[in-house]
C-alpha atoms as a PDB file:
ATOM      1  CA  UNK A   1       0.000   0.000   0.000  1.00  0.00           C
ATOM      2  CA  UNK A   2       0.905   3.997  -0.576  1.00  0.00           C
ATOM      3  CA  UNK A   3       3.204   4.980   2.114  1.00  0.00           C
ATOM      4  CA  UNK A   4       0.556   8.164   1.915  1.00  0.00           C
ATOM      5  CA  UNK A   5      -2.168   6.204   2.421  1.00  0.00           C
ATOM      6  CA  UNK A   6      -0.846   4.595   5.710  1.00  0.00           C
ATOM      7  CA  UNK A   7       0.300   8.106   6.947  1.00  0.00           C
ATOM      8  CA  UNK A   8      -3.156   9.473   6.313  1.00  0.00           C
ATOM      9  CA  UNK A   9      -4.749   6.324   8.294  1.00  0.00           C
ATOM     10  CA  UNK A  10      -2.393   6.374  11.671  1.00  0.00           C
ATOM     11  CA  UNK A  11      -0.448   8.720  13.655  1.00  0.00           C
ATOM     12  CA  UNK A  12       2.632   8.850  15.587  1.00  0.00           C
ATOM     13  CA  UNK A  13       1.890  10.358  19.056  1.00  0.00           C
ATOM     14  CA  UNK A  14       4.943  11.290  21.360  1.00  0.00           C
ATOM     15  CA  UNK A  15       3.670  10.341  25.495  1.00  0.00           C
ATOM     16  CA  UNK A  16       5.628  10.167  27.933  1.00  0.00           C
ATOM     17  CA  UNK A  17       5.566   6.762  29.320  1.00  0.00           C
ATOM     18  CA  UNK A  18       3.670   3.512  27.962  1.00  0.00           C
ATOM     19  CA  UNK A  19       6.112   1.557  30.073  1.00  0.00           C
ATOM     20  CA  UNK A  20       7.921   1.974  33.328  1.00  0.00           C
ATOM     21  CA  UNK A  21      10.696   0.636  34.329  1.00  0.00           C
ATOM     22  CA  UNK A  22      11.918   1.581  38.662  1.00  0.00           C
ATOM     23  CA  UNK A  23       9.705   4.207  38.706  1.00  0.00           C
ATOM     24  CA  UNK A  24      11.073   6.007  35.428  1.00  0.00           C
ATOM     25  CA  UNK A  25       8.734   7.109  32.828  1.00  0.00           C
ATOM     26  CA  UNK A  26      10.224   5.727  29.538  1.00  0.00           C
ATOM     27  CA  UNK A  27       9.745   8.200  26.022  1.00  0.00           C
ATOM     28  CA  UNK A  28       8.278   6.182  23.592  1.00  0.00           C
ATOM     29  CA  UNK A  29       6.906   6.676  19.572  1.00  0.00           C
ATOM     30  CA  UNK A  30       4.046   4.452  18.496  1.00  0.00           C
ATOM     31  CA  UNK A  31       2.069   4.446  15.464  1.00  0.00           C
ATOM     32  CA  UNK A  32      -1.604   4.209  16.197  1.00  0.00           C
ATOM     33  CA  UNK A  33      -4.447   3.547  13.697  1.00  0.00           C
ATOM     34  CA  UNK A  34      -7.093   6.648  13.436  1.00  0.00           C
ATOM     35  CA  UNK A  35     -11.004   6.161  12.465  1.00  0.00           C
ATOM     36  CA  UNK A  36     -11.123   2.868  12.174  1.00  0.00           C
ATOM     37  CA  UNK A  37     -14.733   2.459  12.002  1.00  0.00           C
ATOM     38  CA  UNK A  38     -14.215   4.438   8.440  1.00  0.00           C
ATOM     39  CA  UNK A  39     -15.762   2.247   5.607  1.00  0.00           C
ATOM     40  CA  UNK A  40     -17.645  -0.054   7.673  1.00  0.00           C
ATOM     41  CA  UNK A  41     -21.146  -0.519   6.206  1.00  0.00           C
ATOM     42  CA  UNK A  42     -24.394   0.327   8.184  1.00  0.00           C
ATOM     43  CA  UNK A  43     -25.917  -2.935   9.769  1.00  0.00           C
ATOM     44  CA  UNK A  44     -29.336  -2.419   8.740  1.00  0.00           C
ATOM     45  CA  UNK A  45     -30.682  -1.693   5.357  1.00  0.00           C
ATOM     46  CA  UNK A  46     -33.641   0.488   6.421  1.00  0.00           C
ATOM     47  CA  UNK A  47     -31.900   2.119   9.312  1.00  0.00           C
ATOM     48  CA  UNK A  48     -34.736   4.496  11.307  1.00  0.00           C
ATOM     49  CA  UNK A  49     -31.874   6.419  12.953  1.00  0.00           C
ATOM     50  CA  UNK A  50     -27.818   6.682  12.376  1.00  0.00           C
ATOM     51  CA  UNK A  51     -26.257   8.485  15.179  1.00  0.00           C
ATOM     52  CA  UNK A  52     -22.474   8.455  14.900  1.00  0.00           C
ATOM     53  CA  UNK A  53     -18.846   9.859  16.742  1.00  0.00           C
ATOM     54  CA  UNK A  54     -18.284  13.226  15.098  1.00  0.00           C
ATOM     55  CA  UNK A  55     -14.375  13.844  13.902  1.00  0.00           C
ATOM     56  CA  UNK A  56     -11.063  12.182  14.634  1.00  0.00           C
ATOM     57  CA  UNK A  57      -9.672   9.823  17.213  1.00  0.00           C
ATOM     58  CA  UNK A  58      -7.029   7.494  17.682  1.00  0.00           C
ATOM     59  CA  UNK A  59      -7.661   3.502  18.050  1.00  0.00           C
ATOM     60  CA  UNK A  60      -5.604   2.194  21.998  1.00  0.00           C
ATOM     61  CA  UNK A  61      -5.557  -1.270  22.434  1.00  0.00           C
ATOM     62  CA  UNK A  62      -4.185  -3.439  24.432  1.00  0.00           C
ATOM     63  CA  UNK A  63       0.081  -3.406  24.042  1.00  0.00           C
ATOM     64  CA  UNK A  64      -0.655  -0.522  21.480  1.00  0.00           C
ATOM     65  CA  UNK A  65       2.265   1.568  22.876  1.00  0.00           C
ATOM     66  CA  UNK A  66       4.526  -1.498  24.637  1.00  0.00           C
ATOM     67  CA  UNK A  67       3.424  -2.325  27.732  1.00  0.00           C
ATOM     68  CA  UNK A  68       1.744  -5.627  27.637  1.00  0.00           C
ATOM     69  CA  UNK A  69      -1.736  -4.837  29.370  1.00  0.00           C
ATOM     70  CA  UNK A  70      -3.391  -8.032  28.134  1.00  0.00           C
ATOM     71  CA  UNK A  71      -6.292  -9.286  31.067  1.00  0.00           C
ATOM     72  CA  UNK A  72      -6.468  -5.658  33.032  1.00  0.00           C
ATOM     73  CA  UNK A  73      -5.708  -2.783  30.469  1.00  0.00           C
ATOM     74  CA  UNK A  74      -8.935  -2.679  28.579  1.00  0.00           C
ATOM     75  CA  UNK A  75     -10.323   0.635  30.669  1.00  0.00           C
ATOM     76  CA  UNK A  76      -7.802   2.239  30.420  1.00  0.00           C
ATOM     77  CA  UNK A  77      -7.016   1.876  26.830  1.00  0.00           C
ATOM     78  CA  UNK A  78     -10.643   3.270  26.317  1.00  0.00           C
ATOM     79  CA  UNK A  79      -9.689   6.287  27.871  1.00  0.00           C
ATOM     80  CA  UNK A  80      -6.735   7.074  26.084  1.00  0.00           C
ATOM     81  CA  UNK A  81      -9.118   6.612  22.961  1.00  0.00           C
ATOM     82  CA  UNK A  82     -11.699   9.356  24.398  1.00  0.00           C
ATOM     83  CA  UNK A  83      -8.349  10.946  25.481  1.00  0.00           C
ATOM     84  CA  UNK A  84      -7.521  11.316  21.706  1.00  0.00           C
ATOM     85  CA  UNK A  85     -10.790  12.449  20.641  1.00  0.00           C
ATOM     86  CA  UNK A  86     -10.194  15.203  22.991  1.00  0.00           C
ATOM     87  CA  UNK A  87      -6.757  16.145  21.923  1.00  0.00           C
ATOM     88  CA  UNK A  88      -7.764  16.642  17.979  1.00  0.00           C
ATOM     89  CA  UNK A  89     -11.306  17.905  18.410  1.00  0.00           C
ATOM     90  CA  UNK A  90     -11.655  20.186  21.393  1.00  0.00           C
ATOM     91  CA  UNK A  91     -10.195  23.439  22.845  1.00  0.00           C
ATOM     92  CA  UNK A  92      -9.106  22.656  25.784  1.00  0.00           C
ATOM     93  CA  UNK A  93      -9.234  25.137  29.133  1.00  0.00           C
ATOM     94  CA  UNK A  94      -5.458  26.447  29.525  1.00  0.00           C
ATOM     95  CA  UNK A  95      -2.931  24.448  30.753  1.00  0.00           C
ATOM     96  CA  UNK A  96      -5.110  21.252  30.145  1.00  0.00           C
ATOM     97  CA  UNK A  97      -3.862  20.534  26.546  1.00  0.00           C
ATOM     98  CA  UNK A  98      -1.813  17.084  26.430  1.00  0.00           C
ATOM     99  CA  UNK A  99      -1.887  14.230  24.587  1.00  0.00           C
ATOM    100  CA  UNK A 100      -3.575  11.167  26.268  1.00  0.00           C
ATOM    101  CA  UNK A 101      -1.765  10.137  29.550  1.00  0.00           C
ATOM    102  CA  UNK A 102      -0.171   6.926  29.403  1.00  0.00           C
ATOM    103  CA  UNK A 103      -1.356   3.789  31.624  1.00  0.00           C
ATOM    104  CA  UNK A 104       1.312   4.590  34.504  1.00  0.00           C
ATOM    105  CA  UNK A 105      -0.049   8.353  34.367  1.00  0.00           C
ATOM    106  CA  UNK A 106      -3.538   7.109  34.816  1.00  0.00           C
ATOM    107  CA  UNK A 107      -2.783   5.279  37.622  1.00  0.00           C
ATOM    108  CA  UNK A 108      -0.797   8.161  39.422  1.00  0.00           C
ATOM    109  CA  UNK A 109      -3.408  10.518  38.492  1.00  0.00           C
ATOM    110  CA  UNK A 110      -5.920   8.071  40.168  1.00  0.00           C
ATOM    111  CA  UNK A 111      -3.747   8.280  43.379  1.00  0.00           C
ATOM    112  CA  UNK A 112      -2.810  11.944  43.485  1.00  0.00           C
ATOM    113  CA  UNK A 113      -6.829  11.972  43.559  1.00  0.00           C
ATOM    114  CA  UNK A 114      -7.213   9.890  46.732  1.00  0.00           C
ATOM    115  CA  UNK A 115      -9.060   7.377  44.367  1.00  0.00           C
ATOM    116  CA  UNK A 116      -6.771   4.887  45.039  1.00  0.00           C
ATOM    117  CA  UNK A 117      -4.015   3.935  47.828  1.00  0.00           C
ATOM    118  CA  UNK A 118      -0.206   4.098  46.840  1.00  0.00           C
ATOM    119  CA  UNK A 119      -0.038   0.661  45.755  1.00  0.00           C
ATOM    120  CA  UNK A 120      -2.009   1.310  42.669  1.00  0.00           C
ATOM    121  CA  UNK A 121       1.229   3.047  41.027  1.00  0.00           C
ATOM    122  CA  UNK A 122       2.573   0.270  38.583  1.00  0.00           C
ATOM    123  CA  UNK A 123       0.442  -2.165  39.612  1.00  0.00           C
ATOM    124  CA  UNK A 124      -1.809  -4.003  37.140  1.00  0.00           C
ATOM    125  CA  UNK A 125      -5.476  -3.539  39.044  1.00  0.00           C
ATOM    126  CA  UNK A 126      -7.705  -2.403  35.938  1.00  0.00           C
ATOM    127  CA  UNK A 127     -10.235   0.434  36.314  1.00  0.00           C
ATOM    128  CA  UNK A 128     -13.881   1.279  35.071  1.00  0.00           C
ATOM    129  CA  UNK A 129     -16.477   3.399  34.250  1.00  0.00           C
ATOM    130  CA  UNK A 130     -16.315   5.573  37.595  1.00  0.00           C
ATOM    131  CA  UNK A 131     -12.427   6.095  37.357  1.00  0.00           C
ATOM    132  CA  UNK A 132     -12.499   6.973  33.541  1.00  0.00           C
ATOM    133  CA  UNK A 133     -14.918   9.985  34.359  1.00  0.00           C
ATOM    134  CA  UNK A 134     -12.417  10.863  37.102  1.00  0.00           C
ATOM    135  CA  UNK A 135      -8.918  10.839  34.875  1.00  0.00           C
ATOM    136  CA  UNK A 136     -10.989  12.451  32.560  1.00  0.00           C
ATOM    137  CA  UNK A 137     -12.016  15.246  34.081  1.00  0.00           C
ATOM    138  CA  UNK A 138      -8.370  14.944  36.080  1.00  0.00           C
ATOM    139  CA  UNK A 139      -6.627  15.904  33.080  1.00  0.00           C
ATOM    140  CA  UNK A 140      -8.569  17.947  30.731  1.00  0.00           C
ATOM    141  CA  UNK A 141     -11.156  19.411  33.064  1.00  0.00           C
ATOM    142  CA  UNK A 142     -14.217  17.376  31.240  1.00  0.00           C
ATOM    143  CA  UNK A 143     -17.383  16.322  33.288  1.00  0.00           C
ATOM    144  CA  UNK A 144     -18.985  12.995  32.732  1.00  0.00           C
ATOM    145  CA  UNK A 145     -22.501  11.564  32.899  1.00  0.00           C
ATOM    146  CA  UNK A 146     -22.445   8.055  34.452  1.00  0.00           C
ATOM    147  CA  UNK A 147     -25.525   6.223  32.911  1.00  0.00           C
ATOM    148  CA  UNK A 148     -26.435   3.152  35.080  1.00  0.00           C
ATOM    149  CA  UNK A 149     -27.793   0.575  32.638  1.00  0.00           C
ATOM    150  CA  UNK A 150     -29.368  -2.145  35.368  1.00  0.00           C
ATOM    151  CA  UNK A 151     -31.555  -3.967  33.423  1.00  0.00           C
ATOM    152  CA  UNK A 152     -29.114  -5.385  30.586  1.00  0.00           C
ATOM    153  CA  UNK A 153     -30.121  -5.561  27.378  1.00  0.00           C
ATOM    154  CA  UNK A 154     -33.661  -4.274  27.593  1.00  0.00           C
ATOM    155  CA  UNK A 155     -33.252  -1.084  29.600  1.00  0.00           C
ATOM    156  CA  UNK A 156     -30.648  -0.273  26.843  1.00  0.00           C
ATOM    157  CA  UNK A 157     -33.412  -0.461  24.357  1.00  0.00           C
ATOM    158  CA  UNK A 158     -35.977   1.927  26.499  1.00  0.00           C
ATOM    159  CA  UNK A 159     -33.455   4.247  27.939  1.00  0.00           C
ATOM    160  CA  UNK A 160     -29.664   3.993  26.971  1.00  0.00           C
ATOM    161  CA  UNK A 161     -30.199   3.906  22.921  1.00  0.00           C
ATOM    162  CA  UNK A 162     -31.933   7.554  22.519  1.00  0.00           C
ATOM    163  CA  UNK A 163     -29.747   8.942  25.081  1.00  0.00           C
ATOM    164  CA  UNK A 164     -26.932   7.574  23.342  1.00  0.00           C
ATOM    165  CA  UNK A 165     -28.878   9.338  20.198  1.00  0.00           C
ATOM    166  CA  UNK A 166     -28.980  12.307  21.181  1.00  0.00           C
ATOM    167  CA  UNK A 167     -25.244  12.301  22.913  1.00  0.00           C
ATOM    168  CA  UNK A 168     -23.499  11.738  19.721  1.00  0.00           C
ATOM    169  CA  UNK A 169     -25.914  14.330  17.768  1.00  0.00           C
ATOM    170  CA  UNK A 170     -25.145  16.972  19.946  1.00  0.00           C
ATOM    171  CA  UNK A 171     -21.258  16.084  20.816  1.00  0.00           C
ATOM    172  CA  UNK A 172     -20.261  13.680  19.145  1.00  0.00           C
ATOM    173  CA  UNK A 173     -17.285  12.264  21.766  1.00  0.00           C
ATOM    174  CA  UNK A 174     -16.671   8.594  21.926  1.00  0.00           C
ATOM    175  CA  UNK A 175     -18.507   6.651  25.325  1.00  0.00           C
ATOM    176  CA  UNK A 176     -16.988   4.312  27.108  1.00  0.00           C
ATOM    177  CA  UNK A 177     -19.078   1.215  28.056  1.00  0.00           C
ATOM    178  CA  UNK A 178     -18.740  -1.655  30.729  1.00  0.00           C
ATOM    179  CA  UNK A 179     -18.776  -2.615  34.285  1.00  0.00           C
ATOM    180  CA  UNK A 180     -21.484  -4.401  36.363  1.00  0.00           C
ATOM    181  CA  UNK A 181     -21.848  -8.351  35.115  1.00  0.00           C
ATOM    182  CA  UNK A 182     -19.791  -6.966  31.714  1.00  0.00           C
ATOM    183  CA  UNK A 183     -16.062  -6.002  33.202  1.00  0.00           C
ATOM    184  CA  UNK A 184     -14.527  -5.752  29.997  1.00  0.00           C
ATOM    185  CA  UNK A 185     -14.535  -1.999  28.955  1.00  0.00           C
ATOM    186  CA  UNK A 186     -15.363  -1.085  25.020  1.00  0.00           C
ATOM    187  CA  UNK A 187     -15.849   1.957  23.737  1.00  0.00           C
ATOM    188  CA  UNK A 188     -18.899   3.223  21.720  1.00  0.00           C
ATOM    189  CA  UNK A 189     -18.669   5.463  18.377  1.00  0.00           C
ATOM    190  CA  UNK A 190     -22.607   5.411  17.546  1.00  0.00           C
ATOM    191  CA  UNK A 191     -25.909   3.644  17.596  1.00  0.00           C
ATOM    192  CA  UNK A 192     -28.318   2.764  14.928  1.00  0.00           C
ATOM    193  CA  UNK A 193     -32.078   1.984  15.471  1.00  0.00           C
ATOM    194  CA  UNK A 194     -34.063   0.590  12.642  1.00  0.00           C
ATOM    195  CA  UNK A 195     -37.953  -1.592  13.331  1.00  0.00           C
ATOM    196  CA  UNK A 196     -35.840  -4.306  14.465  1.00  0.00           C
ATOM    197  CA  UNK A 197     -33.563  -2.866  17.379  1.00  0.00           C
ATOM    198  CA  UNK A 198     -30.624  -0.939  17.358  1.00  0.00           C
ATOM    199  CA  UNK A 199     -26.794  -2.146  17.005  1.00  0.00           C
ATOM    200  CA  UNK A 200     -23.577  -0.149  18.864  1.00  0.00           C
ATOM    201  CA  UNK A 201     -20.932   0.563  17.014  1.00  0.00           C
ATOM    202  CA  UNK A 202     -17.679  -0.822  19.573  1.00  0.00           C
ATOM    203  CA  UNK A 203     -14.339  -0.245  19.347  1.00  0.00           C
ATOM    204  CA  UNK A 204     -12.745  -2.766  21.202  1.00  0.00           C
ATOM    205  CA  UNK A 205      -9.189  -2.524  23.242  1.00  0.00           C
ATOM    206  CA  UNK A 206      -8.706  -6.023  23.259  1.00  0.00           C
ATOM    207  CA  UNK A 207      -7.185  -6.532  20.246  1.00  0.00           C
ATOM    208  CA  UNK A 208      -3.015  -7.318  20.741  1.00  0.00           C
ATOM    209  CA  UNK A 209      -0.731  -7.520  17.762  1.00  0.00           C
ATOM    210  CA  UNK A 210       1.159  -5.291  15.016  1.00  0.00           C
ATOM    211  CA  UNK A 211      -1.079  -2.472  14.078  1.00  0.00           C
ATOM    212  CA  UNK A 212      -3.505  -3.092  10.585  1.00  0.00           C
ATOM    213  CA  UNK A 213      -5.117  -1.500   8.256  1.00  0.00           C
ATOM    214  CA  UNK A 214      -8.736  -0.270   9.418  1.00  0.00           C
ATOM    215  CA  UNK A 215     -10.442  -2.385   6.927  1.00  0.00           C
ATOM    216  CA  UNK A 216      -8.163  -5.273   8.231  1.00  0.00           C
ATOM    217  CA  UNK A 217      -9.138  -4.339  11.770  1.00  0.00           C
ATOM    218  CA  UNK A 218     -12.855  -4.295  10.330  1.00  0.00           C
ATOM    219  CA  UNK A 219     -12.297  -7.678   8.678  1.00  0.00           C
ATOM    220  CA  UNK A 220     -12.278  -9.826  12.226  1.00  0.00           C
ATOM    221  CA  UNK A 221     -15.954  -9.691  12.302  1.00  0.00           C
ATOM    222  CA  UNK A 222     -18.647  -9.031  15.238  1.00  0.00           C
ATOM    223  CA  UNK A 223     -18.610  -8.188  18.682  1.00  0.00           C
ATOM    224  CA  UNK A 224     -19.531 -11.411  21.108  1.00  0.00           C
ATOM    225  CA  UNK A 225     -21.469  -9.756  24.397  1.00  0.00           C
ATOM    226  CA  UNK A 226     -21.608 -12.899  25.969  1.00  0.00           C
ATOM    227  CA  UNK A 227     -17.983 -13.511  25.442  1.00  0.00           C
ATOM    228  CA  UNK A 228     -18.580 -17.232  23.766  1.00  0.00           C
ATOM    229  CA  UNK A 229     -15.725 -16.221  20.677  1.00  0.00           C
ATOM    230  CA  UNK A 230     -12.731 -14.464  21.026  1.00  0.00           C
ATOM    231  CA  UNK A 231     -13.493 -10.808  21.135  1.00  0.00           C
ATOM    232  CA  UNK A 232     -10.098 -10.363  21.832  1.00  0.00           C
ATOM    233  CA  UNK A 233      -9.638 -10.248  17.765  1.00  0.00           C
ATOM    234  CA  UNK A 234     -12.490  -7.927  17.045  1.00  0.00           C
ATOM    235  CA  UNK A 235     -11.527  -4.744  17.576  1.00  0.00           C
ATOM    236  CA  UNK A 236     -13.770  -2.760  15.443  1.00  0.00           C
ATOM    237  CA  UNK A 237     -17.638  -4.554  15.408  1.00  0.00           C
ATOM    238  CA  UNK A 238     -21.010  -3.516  15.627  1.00  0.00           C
ATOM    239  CA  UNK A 239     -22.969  -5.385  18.615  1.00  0.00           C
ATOM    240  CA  UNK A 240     -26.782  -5.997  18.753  1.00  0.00           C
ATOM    241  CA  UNK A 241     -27.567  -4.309  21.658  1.00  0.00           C
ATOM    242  CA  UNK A 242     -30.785  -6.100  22.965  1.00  0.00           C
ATOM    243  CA  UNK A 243     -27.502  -8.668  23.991  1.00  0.00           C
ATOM    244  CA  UNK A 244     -25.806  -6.670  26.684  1.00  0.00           C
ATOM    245  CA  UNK A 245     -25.698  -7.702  30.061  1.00  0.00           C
ATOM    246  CA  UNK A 246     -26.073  -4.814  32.829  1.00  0.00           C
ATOM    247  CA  UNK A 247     -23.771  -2.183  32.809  1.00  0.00           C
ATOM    248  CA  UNK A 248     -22.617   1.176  33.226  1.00  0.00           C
ATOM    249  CA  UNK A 249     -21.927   3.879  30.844  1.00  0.00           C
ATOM    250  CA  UNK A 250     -19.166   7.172  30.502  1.00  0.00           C
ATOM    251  CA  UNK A 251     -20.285   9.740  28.353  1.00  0.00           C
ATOM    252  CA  UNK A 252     -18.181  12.718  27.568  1.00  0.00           C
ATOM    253  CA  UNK A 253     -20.082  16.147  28.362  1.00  0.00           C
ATOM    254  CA  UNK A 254     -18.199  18.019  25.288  1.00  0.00           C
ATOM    255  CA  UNK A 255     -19.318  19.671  22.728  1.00  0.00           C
ATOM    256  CA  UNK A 256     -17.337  20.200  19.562  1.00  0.00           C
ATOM    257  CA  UNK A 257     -16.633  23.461  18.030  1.00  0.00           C
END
């Protein structure tokens, strides 16, 4: 392929620290795949409603700068992705422009906070929906809307899906989803409702390897809610939602522009 081509589909971004080594950040470059949800078709043919993430971001996945992460990481890989959304599409309030902290940043952040004791520095405890909104708003002074979804699958018909709707209409950030009975984070970039139900669009962190082409990425197939294949290779899938278990939401109060 074009060396263009790949250049216009990843990014090199400079953070101090994917990996730690006696309590010294190490500098490290790592190219990173950007809109990979581009190209994929719609899952319905007669869709009744297309909501979708508005602008760039950059994919995070599990060992995507490094640091193997594989069995605890996921959470905090879906940060770094809202992290990046962030970083390209929003003007931030001065002195909170960075680029998205790296896993041992989250965890010190998470500590400086109170959130968690000492010990939490380098360890490999993984976090959810309740610490995202915290680093987020830690670091680039962004409040999040918790959205408790306790009755699985069905409550996210009634209540999550048009508040999902109308989130990515009006600012069009990536969500984070997980937690409850579902403890492996994913993050959302839209929702479409047709007569049938409604499908997510997930980006998942659990992918580990050498980075791909989106429509590579794309290529692995569907999302599995109730875990029976191995999501860990589908990291880019659209998931009927009527299958989630219960589970909490993060969604970014940003607008863009």
């Amino acid at each position: 392929m074009d060396k263009k081509v790949i250049a216009a589909e990843s990014e090199e971004i400079d953070w101090g620290g994917s990996g730690a080594e006696e309590g010294e950040i190490m500098r490290k470059t790592k190219p990173l795949s950007k809109n990979v949800h581009t190209g994929l078709r719609n899952p319905l043919r007669d869709p009744v409603k297309c909501s979708l993430i508005k602008g760039d971001y950059l994919y995070f996945h599990y060992g995507c700068d490094g640091q193997d992460d594989r069995g605890w990481g996921c959470g905090y890989r879906t940060v770094q992705t809202m992290a990046s959304w962030l970083c390209q599409n929003w003007s931030p309030p001065t002195g909170k422009h960075r680029p998205p902290p790296s896993l041992p940043h989250i965890q010190q952040a998470l500590v400086t906070m109170g959130d968690k004791p000492g010990s939490f520095s380098g360890s490999r405890e993984w976090i959810g929906t309740f610490e995202a909104s915290l680093v987020l708003d830690y670091f680039y002074d962004v409040p999040c809307k918790l959205v408790h979804v306790r009755g699985g699958g069905a409550e996210l018909e009634h209540v999550a899906v048009e508040e999902l709707h109308q989130h990515f209409e009006k600012h069009g950030s990536p969500v984070m989803m997980g937690g409850d009975r579902d403890n492996s984070s994913k993050g959302i970039l839209g929702v479409c409702t047709g007569d049938m139900g409604s499908y997510l669009l997930v980006v998942d962190p659990h992918y580990y390897g050498c980075q791909l082409e989106p429509t590579e990425l794309q290529r692995h197939g569907y999302y599995d809610p109730h875990g029976s294949g191995d999501h860990q290779q589908l990291p880019v899938t659209r998931g009927q939602h009527r299958q989630f278990p219960p589970q909490d939401t993060v969604i970014q109060r940003v607008m863009v522009g």
